[in-house]
Protein backbone atom coordinates (compact mmCIF):
# COMPACT_ATOMS: atom_id res chain seq x y z
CA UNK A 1 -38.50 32.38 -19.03
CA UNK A 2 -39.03 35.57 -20.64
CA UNK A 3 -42.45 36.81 -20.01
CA UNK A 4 -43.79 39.17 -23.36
CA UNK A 5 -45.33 41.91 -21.69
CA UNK A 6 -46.34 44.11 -25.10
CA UNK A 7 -45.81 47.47 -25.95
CA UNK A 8 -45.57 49.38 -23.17
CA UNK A 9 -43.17 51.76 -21.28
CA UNK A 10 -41.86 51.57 -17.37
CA UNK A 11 -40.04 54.15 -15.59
CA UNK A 12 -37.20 52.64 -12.92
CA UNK A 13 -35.80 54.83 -10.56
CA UNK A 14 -32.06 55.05 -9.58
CA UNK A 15 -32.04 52.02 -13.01
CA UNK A 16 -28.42 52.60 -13.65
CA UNK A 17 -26.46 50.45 -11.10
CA UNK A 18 -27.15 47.56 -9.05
CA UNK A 19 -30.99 46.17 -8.86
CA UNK A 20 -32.16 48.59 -11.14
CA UNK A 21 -29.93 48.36 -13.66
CA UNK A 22 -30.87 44.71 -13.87
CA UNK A 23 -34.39 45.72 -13.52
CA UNK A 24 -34.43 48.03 -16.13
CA UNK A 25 -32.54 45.64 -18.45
CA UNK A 26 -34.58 42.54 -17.54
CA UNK A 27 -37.97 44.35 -18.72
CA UNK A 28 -36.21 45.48 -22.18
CA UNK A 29 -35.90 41.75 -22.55
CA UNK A 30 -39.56 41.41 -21.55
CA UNK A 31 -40.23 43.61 -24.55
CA UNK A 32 -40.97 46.83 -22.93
CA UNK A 33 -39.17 50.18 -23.49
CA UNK A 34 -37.64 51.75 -20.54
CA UNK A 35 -36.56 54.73 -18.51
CA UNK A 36 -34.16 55.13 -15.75
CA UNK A 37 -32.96 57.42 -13.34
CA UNK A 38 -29.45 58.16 -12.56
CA UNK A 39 -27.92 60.76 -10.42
CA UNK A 40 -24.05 60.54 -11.36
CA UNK A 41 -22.96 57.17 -12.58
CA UNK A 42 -23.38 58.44 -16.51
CA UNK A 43 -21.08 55.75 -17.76
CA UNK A 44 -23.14 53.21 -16.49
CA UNK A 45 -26.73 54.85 -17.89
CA UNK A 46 -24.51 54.48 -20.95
CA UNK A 47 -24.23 50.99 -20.71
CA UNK A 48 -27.68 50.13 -19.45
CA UNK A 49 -29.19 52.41 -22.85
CA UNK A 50 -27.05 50.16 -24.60
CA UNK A 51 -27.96 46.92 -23.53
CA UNK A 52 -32.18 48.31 -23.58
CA UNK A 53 -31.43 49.02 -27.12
CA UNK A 54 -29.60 45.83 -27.92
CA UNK A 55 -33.12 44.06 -26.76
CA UNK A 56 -34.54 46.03 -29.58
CA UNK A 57 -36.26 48.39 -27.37
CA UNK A 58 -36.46 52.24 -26.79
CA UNK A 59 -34.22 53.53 -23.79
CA UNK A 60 -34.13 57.20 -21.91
CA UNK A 61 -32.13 57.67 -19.36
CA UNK A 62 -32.99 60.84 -17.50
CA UNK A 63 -30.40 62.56 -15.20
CA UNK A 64 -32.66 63.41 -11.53
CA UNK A 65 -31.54 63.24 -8.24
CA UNK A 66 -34.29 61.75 -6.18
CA UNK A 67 -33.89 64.17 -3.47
CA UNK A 68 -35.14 66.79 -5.63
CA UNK A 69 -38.96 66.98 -5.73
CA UNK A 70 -39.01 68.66 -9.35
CA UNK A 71 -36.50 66.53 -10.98
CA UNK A 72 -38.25 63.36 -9.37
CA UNK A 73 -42.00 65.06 -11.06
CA UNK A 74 -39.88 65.72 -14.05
CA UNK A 75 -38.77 62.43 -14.58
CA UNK A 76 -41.91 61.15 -15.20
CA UNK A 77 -43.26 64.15 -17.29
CA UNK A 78 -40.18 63.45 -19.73
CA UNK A 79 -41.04 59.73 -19.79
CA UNK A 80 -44.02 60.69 -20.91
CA UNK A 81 -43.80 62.75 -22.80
CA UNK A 82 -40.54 60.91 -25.10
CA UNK A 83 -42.29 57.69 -24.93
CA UNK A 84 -45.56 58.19 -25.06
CA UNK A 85 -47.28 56.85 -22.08
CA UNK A 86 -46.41 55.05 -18.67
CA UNK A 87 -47.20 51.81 -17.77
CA UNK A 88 -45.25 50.63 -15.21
CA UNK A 89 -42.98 52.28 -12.11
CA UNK A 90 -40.73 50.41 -10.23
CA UNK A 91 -39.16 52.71 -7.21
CA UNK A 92 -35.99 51.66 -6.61
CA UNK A 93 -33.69 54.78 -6.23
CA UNK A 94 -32.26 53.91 -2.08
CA UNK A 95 -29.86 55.45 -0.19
CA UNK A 96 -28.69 53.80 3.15
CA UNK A 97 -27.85 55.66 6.36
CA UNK A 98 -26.16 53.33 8.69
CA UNK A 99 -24.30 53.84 12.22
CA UNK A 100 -25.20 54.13 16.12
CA UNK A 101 -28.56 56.70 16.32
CA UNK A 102 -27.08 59.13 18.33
CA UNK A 103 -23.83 59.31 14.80
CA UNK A 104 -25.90 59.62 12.40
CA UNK A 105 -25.75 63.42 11.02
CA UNK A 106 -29.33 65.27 10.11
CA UNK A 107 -27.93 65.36 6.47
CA UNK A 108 -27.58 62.03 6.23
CA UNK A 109 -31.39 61.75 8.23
CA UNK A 110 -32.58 64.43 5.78
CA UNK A 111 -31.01 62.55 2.33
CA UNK A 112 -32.42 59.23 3.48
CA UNK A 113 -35.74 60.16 4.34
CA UNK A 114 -36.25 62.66 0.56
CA UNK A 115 -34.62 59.33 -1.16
CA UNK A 116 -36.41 56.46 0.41
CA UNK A 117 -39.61 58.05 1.16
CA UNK A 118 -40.17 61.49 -0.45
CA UNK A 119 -39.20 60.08 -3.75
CA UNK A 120 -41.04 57.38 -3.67
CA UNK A 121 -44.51 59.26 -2.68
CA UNK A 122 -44.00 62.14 -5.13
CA UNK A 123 -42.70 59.40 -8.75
CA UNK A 124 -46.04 57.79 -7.63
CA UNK A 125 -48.22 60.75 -7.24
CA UNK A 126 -46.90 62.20 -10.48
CA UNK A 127 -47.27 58.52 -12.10
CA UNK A 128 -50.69 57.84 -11.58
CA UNK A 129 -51.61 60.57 -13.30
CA UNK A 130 -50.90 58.42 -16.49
CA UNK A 131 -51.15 54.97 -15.07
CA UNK A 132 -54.41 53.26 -16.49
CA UNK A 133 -55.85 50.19 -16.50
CA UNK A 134 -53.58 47.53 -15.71
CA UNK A 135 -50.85 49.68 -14.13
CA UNK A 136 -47.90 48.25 -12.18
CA UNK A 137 -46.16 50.17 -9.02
CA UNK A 138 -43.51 48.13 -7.67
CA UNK A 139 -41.44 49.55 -5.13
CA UNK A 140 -38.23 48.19 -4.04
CA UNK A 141 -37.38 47.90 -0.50
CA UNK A 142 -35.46 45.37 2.18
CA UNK A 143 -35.56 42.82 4.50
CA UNK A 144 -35.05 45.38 7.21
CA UNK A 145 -38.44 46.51 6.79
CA UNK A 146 -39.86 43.11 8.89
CA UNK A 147 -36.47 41.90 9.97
CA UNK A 148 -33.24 44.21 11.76
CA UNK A 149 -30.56 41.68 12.76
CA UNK A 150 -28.18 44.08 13.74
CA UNK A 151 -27.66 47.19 15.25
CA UNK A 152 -27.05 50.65 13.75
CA UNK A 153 -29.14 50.39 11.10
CA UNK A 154 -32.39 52.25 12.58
CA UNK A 155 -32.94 55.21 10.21
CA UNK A 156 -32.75 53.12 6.73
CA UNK A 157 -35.03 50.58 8.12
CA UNK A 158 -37.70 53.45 9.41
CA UNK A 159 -37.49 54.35 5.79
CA UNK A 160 -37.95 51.50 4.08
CA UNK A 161 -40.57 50.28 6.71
CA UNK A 162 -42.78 54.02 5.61
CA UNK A 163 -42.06 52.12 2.15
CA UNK A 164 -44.09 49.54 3.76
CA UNK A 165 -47.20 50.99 4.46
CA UNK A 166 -47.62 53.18 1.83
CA UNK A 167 -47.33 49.92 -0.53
CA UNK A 168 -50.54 48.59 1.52
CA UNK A 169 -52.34 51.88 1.33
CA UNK A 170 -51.94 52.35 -2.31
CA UNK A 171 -52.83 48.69 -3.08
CA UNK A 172 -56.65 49.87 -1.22
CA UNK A 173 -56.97 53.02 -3.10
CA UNK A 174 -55.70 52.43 -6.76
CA UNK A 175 -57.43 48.96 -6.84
CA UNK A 176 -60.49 50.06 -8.44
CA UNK A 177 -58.60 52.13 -10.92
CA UNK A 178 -56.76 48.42 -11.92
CA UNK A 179 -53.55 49.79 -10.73
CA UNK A 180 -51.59 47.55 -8.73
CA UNK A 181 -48.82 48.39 -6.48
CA UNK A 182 -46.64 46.10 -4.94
CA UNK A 183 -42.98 45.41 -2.73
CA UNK A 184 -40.31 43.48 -2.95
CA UNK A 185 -38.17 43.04 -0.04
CA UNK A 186 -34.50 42.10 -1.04
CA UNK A 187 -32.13 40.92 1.53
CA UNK A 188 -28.07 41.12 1.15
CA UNK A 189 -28.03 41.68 -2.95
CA UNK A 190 -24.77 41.44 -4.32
CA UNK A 191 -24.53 45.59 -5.81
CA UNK A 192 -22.33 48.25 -4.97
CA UNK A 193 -23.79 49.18 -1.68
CA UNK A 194 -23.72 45.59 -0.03
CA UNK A 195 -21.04 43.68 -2.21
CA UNK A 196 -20.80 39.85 -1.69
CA UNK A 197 -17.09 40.16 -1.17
CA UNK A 198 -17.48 42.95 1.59
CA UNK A 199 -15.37 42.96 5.45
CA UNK A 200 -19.25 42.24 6.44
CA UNK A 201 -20.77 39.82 4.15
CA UNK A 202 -19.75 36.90 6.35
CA UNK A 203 -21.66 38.38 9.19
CA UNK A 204 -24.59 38.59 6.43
CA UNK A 205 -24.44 35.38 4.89
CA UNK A 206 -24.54 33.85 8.34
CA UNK A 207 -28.37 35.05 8.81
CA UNK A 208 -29.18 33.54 5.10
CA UNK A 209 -30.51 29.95 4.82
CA UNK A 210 -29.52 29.47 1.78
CA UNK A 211 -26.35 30.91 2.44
CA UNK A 212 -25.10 33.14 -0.33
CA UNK A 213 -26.80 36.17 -1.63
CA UNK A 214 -28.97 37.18 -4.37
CA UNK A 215 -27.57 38.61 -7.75
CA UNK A 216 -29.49 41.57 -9.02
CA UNK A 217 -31.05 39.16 -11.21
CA UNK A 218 -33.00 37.58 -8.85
CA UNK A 219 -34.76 40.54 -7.71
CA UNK A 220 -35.88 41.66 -11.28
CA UNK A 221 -37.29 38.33 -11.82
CA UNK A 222 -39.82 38.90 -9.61
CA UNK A 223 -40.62 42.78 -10.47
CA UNK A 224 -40.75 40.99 -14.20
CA UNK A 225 -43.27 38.33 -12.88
CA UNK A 226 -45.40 41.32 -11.19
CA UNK A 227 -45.29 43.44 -14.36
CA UNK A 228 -46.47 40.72 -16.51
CA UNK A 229 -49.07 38.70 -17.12
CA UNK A 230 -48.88 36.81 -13.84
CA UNK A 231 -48.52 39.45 -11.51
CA UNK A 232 -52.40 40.73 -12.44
CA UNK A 233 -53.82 39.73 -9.32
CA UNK A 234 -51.25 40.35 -6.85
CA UNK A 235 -50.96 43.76 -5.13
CA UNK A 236 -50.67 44.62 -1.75
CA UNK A 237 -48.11 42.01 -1.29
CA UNK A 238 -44.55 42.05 0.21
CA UNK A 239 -42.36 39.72 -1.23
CA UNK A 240 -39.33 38.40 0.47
CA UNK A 241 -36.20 37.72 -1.44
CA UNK A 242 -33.75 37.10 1.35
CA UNK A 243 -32.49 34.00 0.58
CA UNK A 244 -34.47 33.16 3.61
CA UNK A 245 -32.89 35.59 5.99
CA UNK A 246 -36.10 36.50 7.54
CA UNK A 247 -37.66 32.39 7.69
């Protein structure tokens, strides 16, 4: 069910591949204009503007790495500032860093940590400058944040556990402001960075209950749900879209 969520304008990080994309395209069909990060993939910013605009809404995509602390602050400004006002931010820009601890590089350390954590602190810092009332923060994390069934995956899961606890912190101090902030916790998502088809999705869909994993889809049904009407009195929350990997 589409839910009609009114004028007003979200920002989605990393919003032109994979969850966000489907994010980003999933609120244009909610009725709300959008803006999305990409870093290289400008073909398929391209085709996400397309698809916003084919909704009927208003569409920016704004080139910014989210390791970079101004373009990540200037992302938001130029929302802003070319649509009018912000409403909504959904942080979903990820890197993963994967391998044994002792392999894995301090570049690779250093990316994951600006990406999954920096990033996410300074779009909402900047954001809530312009949030008001009935502001939405959803940040986008994973199922390794309460749940690591494998090995070698210890630095993206510190991140997206710091993703964790800022979500619960934020919820306590922007509640009185009517802000709420929220995470989702996707497990095995069928994108480019985890495909379905991959040498280790059988490993993966082996820890799923429901066997198979999400589409894209699924996980901007809920950020849609939290955005809208129905999400009004939910923040603080981590929600689970695993497929039941983490029952």
């Amino acid at each position: 069910m589409t839910v009609q969520c009114g004028n007003r304008v979200a920002l989605v990080t990393g919003g032109s591949r994979g969850i966000g994309a489907a994010v980003a395209r999933r609120l244009a069909a909610d009725g709300i204009d959008v803006a999305f990060t990409y870093r290289t993939a400008g073909d398929s910013a391209q085709s996400v503007l397309a698809d916003i605009e084919a909704y009927g809404r208003t569409g920016l995509p704004v080139r910014a790495d989210s390791a970079d602390p101004a373009a990540v602050v200037g992302a938001v400004e130029q929302t802003v500032a070319e649509l009018g006002r912000l409403d909504i931010l959904v942080n979903n820009a990820g890197v993963f860093a994967g391998g044994p601890i002792e392999s894995v590089s301090f570049d690779d350390l250093d990316r994951a940590v600006a990406v999954n954590v920096r990033g996410v602190y300074l779009a909402t810092q900047a954001a809530v400058r312009h949030l008001g009332d009935g502001g939405r923060i959803v940040n986008i994390g994973s199922s390794f944040a309460s749940r690591v069934p494998a090995p070698g995956v210890s630095a993206y899961a510190m991140t997206k556990s710091a993703v964790n606890g800022l979500t619960r912190a934020l919820a306590r101090e922007l509640g009185p402001r009517g802000i709420t902030v929220n995470l989702i916790l996707p497990g095995s998502t069928d994108t480019d960075m985890n495909p379905a088809d991959s040498a280790g999705a059988y490993a993966q869909r082996s820890h799923i209950a429901l066997g198979r994993y999400a589409a894209p889809a699924d996980v901007a049904a809920t950020v849609s749900h939290l955005v809208g009407d129905g999400g009004r009195h939910i923040t603080g929350a981590s929600i689970a879209i695993d497929g039941g990997a983490t029952a």
